[in-house]
Protein backbone atom coordinates (compact mmCIF):
# COMPACT_ATOMS: atom_id res chain seq x y z
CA UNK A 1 -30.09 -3.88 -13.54
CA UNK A 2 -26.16 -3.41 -12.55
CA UNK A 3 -24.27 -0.81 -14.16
CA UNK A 4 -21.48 -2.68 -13.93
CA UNK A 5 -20.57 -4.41 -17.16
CA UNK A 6 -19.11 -7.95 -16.62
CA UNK A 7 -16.47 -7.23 -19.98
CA UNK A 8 -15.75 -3.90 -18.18
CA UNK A 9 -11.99 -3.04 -18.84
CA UNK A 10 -11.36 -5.88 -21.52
CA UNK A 11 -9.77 -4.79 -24.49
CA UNK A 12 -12.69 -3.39 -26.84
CA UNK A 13 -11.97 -5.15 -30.49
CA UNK A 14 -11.53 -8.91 -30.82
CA UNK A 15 -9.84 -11.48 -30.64
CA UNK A 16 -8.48 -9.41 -27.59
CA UNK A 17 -11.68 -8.91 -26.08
CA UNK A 18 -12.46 -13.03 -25.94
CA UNK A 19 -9.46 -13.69 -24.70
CA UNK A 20 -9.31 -11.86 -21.77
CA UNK A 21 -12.48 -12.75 -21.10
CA UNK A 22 -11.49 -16.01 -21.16
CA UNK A 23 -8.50 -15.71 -19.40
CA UNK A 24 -10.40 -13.69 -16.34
CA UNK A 25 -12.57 -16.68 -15.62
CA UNK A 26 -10.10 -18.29 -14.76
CA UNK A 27 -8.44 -16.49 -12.84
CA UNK A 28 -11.23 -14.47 -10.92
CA UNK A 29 -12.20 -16.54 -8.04
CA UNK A 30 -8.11 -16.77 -6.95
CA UNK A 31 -7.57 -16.13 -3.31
CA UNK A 32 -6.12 -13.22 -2.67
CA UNK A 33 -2.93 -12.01 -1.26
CA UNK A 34 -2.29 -8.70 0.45
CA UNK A 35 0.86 -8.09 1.30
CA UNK A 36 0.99 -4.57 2.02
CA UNK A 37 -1.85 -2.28 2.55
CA UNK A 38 -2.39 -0.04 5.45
CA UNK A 39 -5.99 -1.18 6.72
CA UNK A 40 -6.77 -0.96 10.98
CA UNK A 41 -5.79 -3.87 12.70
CA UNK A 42 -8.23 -3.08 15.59
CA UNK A 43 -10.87 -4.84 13.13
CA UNK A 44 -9.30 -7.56 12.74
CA UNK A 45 -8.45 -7.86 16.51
CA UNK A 46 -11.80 -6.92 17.63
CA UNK A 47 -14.06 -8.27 14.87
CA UNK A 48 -16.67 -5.40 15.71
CA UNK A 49 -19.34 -3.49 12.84
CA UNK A 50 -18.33 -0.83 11.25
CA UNK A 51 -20.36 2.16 12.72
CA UNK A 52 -22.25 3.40 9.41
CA UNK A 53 -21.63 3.52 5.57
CA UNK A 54 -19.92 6.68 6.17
CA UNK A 55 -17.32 5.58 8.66
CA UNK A 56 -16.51 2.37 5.64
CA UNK A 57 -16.42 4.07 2.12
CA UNK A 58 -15.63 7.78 2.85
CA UNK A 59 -13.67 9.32 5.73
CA UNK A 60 -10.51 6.28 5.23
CA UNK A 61 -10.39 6.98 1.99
CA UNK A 62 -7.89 9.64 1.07
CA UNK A 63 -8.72 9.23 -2.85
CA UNK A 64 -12.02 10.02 -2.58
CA UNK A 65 -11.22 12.90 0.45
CA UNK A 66 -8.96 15.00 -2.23
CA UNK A 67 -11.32 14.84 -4.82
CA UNK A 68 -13.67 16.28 -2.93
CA UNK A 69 -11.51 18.60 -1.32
CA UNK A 70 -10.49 19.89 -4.36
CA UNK A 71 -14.29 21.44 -5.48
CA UNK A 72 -14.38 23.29 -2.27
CA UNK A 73 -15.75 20.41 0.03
CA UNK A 74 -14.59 21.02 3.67
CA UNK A 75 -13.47 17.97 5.90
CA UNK A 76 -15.62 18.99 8.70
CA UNK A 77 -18.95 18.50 6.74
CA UNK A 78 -17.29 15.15 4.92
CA UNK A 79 -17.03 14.31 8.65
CA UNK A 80 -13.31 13.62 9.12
CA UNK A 81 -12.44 14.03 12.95
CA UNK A 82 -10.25 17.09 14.07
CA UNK A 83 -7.72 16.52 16.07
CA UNK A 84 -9.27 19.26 18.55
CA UNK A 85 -12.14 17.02 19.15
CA UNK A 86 -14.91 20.03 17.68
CA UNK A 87 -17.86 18.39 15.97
CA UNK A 88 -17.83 17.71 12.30
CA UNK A 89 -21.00 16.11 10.58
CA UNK A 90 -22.59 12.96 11.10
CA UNK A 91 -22.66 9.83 8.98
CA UNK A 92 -25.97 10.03 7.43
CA UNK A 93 -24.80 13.96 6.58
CA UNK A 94 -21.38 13.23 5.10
CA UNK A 95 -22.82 10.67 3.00
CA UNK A 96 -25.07 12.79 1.57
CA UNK A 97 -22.89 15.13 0.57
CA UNK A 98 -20.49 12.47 -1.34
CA UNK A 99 -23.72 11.08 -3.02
CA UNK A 100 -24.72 14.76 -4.48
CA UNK A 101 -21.42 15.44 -5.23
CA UNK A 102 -20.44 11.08 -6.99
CA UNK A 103 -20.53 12.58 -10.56
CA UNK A 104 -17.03 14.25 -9.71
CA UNK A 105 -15.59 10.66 -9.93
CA UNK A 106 -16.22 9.83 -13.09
CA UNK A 107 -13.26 7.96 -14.51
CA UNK A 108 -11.23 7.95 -11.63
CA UNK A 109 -10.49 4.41 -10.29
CA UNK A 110 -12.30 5.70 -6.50
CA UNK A 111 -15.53 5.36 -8.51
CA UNK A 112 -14.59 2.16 -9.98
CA UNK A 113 -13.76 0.46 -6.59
CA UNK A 114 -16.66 2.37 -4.69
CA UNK A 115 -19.12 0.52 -7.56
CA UNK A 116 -17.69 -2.83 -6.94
CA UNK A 117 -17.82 -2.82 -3.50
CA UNK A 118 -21.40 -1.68 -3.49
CA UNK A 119 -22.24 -4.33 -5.69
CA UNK A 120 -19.73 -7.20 -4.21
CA UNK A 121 -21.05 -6.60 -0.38
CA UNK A 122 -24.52 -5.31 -0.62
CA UNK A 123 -25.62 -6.36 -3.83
CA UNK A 124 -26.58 -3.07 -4.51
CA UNK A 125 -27.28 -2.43 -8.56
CA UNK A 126 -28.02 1.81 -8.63
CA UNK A 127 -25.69 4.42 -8.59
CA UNK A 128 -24.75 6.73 -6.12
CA UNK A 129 -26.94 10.19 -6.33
CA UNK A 130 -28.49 12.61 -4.52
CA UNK A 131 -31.87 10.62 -5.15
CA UNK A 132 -30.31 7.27 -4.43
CA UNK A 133 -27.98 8.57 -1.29
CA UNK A 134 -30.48 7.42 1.87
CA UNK A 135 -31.66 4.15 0.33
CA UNK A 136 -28.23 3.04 -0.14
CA UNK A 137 -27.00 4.37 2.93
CA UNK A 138 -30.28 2.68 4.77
CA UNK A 139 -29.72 -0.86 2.60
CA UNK A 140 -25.64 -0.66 4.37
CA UNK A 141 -26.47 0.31 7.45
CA UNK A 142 -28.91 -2.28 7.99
CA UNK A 143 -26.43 -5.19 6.61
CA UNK A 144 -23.53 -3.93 8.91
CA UNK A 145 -25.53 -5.10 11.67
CA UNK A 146 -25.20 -8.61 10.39
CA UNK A 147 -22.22 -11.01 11.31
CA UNK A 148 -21.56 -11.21 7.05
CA UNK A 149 -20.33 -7.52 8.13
CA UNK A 150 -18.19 -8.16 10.33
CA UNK A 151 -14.24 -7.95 9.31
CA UNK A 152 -13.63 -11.97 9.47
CA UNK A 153 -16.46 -12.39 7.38
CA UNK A 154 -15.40 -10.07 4.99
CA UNK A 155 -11.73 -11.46 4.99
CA UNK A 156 -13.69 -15.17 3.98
CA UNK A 157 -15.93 -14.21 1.32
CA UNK A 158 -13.06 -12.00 -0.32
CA UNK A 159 -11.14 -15.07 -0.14
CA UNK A 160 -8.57 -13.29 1.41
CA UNK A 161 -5.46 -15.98 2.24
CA UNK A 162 -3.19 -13.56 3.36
CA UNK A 163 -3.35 -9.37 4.57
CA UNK A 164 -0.81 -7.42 5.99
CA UNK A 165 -1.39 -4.18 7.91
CA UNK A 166 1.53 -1.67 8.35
CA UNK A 167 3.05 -0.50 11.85
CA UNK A 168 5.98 1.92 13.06
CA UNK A 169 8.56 0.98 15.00
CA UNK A 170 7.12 2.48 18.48
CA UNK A 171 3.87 0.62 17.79
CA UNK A 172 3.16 -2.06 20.89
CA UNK A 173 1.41 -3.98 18.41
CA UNK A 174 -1.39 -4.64 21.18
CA UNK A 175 -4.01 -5.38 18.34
CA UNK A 176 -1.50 -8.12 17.14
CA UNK A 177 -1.38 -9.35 20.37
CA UNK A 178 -5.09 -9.81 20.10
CA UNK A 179 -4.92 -11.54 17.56
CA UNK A 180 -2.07 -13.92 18.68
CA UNK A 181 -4.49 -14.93 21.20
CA UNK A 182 -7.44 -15.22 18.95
CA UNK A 183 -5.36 -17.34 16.31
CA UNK A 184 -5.94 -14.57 13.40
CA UNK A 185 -1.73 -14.10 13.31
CA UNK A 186 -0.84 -15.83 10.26
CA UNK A 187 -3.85 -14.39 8.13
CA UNK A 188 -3.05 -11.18 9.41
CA UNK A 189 0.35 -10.10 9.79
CA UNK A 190 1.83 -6.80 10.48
CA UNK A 191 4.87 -5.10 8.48
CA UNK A 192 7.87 -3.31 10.00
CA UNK A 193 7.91 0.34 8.94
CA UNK A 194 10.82 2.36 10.67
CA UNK A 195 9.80 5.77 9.40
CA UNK A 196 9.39 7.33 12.71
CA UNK A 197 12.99 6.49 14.09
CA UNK A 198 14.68 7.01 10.81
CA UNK A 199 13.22 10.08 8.94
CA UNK A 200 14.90 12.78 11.17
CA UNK A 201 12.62 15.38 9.64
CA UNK A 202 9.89 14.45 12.37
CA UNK A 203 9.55 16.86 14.62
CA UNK A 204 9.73 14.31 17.56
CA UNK A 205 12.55 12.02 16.33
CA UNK A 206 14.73 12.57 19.31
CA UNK A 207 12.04 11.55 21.17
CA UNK A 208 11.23 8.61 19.33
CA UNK A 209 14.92 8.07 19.33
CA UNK A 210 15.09 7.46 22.90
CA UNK A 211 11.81 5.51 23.18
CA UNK A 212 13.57 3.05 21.06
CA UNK A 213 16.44 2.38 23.25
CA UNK A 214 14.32 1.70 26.29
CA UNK A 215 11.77 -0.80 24.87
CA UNK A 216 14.84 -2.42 23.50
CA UNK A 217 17.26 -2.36 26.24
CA UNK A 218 19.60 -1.07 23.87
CA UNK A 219 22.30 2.18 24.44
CA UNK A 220 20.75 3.98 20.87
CA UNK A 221 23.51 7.29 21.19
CA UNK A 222 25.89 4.07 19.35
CA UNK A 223 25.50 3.46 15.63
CA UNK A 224 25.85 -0.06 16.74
CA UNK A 225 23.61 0.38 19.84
CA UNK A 226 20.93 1.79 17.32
CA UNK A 227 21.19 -1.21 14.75
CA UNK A 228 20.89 -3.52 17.32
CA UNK A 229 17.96 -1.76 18.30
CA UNK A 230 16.23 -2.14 14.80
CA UNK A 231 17.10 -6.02 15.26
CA UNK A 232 15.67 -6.73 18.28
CA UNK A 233 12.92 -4.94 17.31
CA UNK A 234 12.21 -6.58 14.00
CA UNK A 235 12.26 -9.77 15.65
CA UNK A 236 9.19 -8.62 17.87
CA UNK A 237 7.74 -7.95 14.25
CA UNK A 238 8.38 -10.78 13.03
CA UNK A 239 6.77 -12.78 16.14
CA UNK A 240 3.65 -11.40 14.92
CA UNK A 241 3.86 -12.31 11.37
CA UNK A 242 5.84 -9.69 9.79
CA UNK A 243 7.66 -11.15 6.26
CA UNK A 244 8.70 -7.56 5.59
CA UNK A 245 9.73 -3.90 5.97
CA UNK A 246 8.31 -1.32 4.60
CA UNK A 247 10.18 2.55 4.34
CA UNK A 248 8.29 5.65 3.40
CA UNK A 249 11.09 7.95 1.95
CA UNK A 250 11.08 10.88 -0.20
CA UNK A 251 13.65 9.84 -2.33
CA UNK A 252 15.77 6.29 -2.84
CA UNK A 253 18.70 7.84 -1.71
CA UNK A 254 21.52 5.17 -0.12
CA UNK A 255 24.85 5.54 1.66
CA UNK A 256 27.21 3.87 3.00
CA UNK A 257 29.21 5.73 5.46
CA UNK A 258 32.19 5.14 7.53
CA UNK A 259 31.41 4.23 11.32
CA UNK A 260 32.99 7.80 12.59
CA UNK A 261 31.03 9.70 9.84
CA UNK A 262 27.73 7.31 11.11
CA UNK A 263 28.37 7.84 14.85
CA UNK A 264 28.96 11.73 14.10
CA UNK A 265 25.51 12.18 12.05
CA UNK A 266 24.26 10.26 14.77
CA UNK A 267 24.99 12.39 17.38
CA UNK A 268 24.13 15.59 15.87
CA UNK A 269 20.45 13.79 15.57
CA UNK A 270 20.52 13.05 18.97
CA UNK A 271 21.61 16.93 19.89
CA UNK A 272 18.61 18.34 17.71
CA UNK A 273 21.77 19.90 15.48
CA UNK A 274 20.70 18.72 12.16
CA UNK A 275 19.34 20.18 8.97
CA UNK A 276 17.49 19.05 5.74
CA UNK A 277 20.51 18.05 4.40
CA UNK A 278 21.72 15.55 7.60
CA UNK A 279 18.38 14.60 7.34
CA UNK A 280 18.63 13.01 3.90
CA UNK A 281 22.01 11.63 4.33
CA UNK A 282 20.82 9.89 7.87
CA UNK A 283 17.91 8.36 6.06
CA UNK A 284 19.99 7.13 3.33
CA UNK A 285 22.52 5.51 5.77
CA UNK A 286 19.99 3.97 7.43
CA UNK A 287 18.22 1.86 4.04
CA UNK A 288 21.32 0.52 3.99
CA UNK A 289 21.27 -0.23 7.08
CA UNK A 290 17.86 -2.48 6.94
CA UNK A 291 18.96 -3.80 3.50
CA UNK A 292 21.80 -5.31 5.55
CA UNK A 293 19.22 -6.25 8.04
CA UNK A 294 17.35 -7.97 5.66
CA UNK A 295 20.24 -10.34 4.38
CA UNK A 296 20.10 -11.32 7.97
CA UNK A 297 16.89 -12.07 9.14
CA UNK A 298 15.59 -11.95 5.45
CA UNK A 299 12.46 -9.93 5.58
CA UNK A 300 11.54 -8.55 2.54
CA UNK A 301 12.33 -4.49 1.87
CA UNK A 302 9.49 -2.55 -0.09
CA UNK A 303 10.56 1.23 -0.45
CA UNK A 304 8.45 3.25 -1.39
CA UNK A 305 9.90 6.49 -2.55
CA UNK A 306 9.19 9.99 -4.37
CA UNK A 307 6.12 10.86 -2.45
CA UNK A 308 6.00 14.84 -1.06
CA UNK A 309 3.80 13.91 2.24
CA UNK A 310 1.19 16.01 3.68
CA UNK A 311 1.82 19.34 1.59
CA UNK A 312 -0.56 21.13 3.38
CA UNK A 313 0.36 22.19 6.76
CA UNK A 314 -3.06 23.93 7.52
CA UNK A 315 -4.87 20.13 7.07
CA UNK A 316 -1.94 18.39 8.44
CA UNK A 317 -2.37 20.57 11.98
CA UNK A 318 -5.81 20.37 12.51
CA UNK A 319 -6.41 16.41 11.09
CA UNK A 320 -3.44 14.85 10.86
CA UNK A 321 -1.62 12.82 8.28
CA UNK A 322 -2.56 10.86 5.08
CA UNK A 323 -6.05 12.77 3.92
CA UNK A 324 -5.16 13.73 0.55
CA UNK A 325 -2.27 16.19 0.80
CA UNK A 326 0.71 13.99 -0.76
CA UNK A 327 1.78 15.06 -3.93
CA UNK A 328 4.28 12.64 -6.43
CA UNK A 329 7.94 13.64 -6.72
CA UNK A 330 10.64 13.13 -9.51
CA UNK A 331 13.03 10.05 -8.24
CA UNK A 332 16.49 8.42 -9.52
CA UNK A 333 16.75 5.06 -8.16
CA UNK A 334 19.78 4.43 -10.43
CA UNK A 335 21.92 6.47 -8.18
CA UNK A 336 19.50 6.81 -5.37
CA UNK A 337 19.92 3.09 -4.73
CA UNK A 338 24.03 2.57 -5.60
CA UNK A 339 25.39 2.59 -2.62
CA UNK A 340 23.20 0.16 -1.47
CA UNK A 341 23.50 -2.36 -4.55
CA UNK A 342 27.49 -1.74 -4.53
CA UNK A 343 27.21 -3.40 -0.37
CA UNK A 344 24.58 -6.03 -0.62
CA UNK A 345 22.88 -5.70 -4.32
CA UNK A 346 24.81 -9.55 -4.88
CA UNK A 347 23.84 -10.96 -1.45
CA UNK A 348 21.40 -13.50 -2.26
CA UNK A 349 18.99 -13.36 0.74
CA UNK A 350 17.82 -9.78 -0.04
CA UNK A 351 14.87 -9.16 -1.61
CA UNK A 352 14.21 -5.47 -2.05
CA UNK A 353 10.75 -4.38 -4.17
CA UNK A 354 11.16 -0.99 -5.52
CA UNK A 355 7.71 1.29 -5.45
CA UNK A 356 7.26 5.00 -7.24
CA UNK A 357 5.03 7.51 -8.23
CA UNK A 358 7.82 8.65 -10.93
CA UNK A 359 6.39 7.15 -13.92
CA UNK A 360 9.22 7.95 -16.08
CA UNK A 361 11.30 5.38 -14.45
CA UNK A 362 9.91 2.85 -15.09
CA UNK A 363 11.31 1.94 -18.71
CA UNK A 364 14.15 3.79 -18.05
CA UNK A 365 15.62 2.64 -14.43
CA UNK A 366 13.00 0.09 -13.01
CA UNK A 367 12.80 -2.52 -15.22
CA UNK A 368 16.33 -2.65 -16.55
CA UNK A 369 17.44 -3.06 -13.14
CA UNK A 370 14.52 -5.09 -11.93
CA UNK A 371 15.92 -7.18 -15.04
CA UNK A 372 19.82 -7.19 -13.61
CA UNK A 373 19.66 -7.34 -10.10
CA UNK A 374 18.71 -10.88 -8.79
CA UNK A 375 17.80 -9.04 -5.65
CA UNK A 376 15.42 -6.27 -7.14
CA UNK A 377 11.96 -6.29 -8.27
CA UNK A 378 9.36 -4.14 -9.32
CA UNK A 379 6.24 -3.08 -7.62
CA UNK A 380 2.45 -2.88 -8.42
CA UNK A 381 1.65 0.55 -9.72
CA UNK A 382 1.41 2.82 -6.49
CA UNK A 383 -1.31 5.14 -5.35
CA UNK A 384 -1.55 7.34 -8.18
CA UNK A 385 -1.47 5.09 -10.53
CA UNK A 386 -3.27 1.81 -9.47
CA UNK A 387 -5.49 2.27 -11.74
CA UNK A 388 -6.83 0.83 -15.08
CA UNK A 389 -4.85 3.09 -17.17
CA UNK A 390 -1.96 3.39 -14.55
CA UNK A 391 -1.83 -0.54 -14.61
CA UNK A 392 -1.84 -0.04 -18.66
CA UNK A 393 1.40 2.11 -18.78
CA UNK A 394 3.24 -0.02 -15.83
CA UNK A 395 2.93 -3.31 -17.99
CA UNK A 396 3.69 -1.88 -20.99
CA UNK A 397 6.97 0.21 -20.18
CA UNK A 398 8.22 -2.72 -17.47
CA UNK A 399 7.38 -6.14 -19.10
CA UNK A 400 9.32 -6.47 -21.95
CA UNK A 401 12.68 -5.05 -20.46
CA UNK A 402 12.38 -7.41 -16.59
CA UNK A 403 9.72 -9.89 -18.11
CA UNK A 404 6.76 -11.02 -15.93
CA UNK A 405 8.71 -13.11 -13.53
CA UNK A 406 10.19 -9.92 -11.90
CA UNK A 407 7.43 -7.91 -11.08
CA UNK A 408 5.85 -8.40 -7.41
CA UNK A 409 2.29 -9.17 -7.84
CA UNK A 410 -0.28 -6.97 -6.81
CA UNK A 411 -0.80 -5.61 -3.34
CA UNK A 412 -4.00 -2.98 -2.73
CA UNK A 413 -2.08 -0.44 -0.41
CA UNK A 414 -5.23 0.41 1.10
CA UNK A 415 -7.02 2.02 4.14
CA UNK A 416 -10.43 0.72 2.75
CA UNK A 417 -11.60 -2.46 3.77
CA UNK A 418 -13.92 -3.01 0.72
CA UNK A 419 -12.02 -1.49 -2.06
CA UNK A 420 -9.59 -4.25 -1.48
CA UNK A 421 -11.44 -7.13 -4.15
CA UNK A 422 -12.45 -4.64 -6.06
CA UNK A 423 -9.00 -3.57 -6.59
CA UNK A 424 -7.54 -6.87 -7.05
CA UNK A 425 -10.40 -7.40 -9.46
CA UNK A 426 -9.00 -3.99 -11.34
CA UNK A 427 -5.52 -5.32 -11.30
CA UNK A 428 -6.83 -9.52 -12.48
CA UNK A 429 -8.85 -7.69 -15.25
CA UNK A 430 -6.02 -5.37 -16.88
CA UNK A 431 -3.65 -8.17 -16.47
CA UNK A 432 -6.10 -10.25 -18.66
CA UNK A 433 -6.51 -7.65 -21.41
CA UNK A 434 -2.66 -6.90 -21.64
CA UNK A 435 -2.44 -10.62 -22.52
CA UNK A 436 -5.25 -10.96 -24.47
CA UNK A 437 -3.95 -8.07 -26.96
CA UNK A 438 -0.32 -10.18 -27.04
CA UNK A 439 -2.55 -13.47 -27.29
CA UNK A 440 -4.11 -11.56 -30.35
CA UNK A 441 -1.10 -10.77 -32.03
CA UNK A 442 0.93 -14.08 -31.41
CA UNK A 443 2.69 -12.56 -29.13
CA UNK A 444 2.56 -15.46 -26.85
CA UNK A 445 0.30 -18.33 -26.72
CA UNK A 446 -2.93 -18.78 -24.70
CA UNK A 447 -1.31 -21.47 -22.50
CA UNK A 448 1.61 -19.07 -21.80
CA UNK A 449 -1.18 -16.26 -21.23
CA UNK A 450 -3.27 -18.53 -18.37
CA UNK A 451 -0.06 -19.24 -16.56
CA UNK A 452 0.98 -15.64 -16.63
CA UNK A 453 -2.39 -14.74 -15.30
CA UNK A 454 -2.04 -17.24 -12.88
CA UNK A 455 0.77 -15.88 -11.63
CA UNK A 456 0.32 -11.89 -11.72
CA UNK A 457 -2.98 -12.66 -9.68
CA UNK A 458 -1.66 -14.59 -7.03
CA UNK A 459 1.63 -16.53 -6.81
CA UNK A 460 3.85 -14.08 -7.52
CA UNK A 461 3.20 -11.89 -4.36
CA UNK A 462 3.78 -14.88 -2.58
CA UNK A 463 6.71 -15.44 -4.08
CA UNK A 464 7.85 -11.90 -4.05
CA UNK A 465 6.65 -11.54 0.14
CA UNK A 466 8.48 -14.98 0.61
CA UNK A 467 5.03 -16.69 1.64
CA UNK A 468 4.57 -20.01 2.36
């Protein structure tokens, strides 16, 4: 028998509890759109199996890496590869060791999402243990070897209409290519993420710097040669699908410099001269920058802001980025964001969808100027907090200051393939019981509540990502 309930997350007293039951049904089955997540477009170009259960639910998966991390579970036995090529453990081995150690999930939303998938793709009904470890890792292992594995597959029977993966600037895009060829551009698009020629606190940015002027043709030691740069190449973006870019900052710091004071920070980038502080202020110029992009070309601009990346430089050297390290930040988008809004806030082609890990803005900053701005709106809950009760606290401090209509939809923001329905189905279900309780209390009426549904689950990411 499943252990997972099919009223799981509803509201537990009624009339709530009916309603969003009622409201979920109709709702569920909803294609999905996934507009911004960070999953490998090699499968998608290359349509090959996954190489064991391991390699699918566990070493992508930063949420369930730092858990694990943090009761004294090393990488190299959770098999995560080193970037010195020595051996770390094997599949079967690593998935072991996440089995014995499953109870440490317990309500997190990693063990909600793992227990979906298991149950959505393999129909598997038993929980993950030490005692239940090799038959479930046997019962994957055997189905990924069938073409219902495979990532198109997948893609169809999550319904998925739309996914977007996420590429820097440098990228070639040779998987996109691919799939130009193999007519998968359209379904799959890829997002424009400038991080590595505009964050000056990588080590390498000069070097990245001048890569971008010569795959662009363009003289980048200019302010104007470097924004021309940026065009060109989010026009090669958008060739292979791109609606949107997407910028990775620590804070939502804008500017909006004269050209002298642009072409001198410029410069003393180029000369390695900078510090923290000419860091910040050329990453601030430059979201200006793209937000004036983006009234041009019109591609959508997500920040997402206020996370303290890879916080441990011992993990960060031997592995690399994104495995668990990133810690939340405090962030002011009020001022962060006014130099921007006092150039182009009232232009009406740009569309700018404000993410953060700072809770406390969200009543306070988010949604009263998600509910001004005709050109801001307001994110899913991010990372941290896209979760049942993170999804909880986002609708109730944002809804009844910017109202439904300016919230973005949902997008899964993930690296794992499988967790995406099951987060969708997370973010369709909470959705459901927020309106049920309002439903319940005459808040609004059941008609208004199934076209609000309707809506959070799939149009308004469409809407908000400028999807036809």
């Amino acid at each position: 028998m499943t252990h997972l309930h099919p009223d799981r997350l509803f509201p537990a007293s009624e009339p709530a509890q009916s309603i969003a039951r009622e409201l979920y049904y109709n709702i569920a089955d909803l294609p999905l759109i996934c507009p911004h997540g960070h999953t490998d477009p090699a499968w998608f170009a290359n349509n090959g199996r996954f190489s064991d259960p391991a390699a699918l639910f566990l070493t992508p998966d930063h949420y369930v890496l730092r858990m694990l991390r943090s009761r004294g579970l090393t990488y190299d036995d959770l098999g995560v590869p080193r970037k010195d090529g020595k051996p770390v453990a094997d599949g079967r081995s690593a998935w072991r060791l996440f089995a014995a150690n499953y109870h440490l999930f317990a309500g997190t939303p990693s063990k909600t999402w793992v227990d979906h998938s298991l149950d959505w793709a393999f129909g598997i009904k038993d929980e993950l243990s030490s005692e239940t470890a090799d038959a479930i890792y046997d019962t994957i292992d055997a189905a990924l070897a069938t073409p219902e594995l495979l990532p198109h597959a997948l893609l169809d029977r999550a319904r998925v209409e739309v996914i977007a993966t996420t590429e820097f600037a440098l990228d070639p895009l040779l998987h996109h290519q691919t799939m130009e060829t193999n007519g998968t551009i359209g379904r799959v698009r890829t997002t424009y993420r400038p991080d590595d020629v505009t964050d000056p606190s990588r080590p390498a940015i000069v070097e990245n710097l001048q890569k971008f002027g010569e795959i662009t043709g363009e003289d980048i030691t200019t302010w104007d040669g470097l924004i021309n740069a940026h065009r060109k190449r989010r026009e090669y973006f958008r060739h292979y699908g791109a609606v949107a870019t997407d910028h990775g900052v620590p804070t939502a710091m804008t500017a909006d410099l004269p050209l002298v004071e642009k072409q001198a920070l410029l410069e003393k980038i180029l000369a390695g001269r900078h510090d923290a502080a000419d860091a910040e202020l050329f990453r601030a110029q430059m979201m200006t920058e793209m937000a004036l992009l983006s009234v041009e070309d019109g591609m959508v601009m997500q920040i997402h802001a206020g996370s303290r990346r890879n916080t441990d430089p011992l993990l960060f050297g031997e592995r690399g980025p994104d495995l668990g390290a990133d810690i939340p930040g405090p962030t002011d988008y009020v001022n962060g964001l006014r130099a921007l809004l006092s150039r182009c806030g009232n232009e009406p082609n740009l569309r700018l969808i404000m993410f953060v890990l700072d809770e406390t803005t969200y009543a306070r900053e988010l949604a009263p100027m998600a509910g001004y701005w005709p050109s801001l709106m307001i994110g899913p809950p991010w990372w941290f907090h896209d979760s049942p009760q993170g999804i909880r606290r986002y609708l109730d401090q944002v809804v009844e200051t910017a109202g439904f209509y300016n919230l973005a939809g949902f997008n899964d923001d993930t690296r794992a393939l499988l967790s995406i329905p099951a987060r969708h189905d997370v973010w369709r279900r909470e959705v459901c019981g927020f309106l049920g309780r309002w439903v319940g209390e005459n808040r609004i009426t059941r008609s208004s509540a199934r076209d609000i549904a309707h809506h959070l689950s799939y149009q308004a990411a469409k809407d908000a990502y400028r999807l036809s």
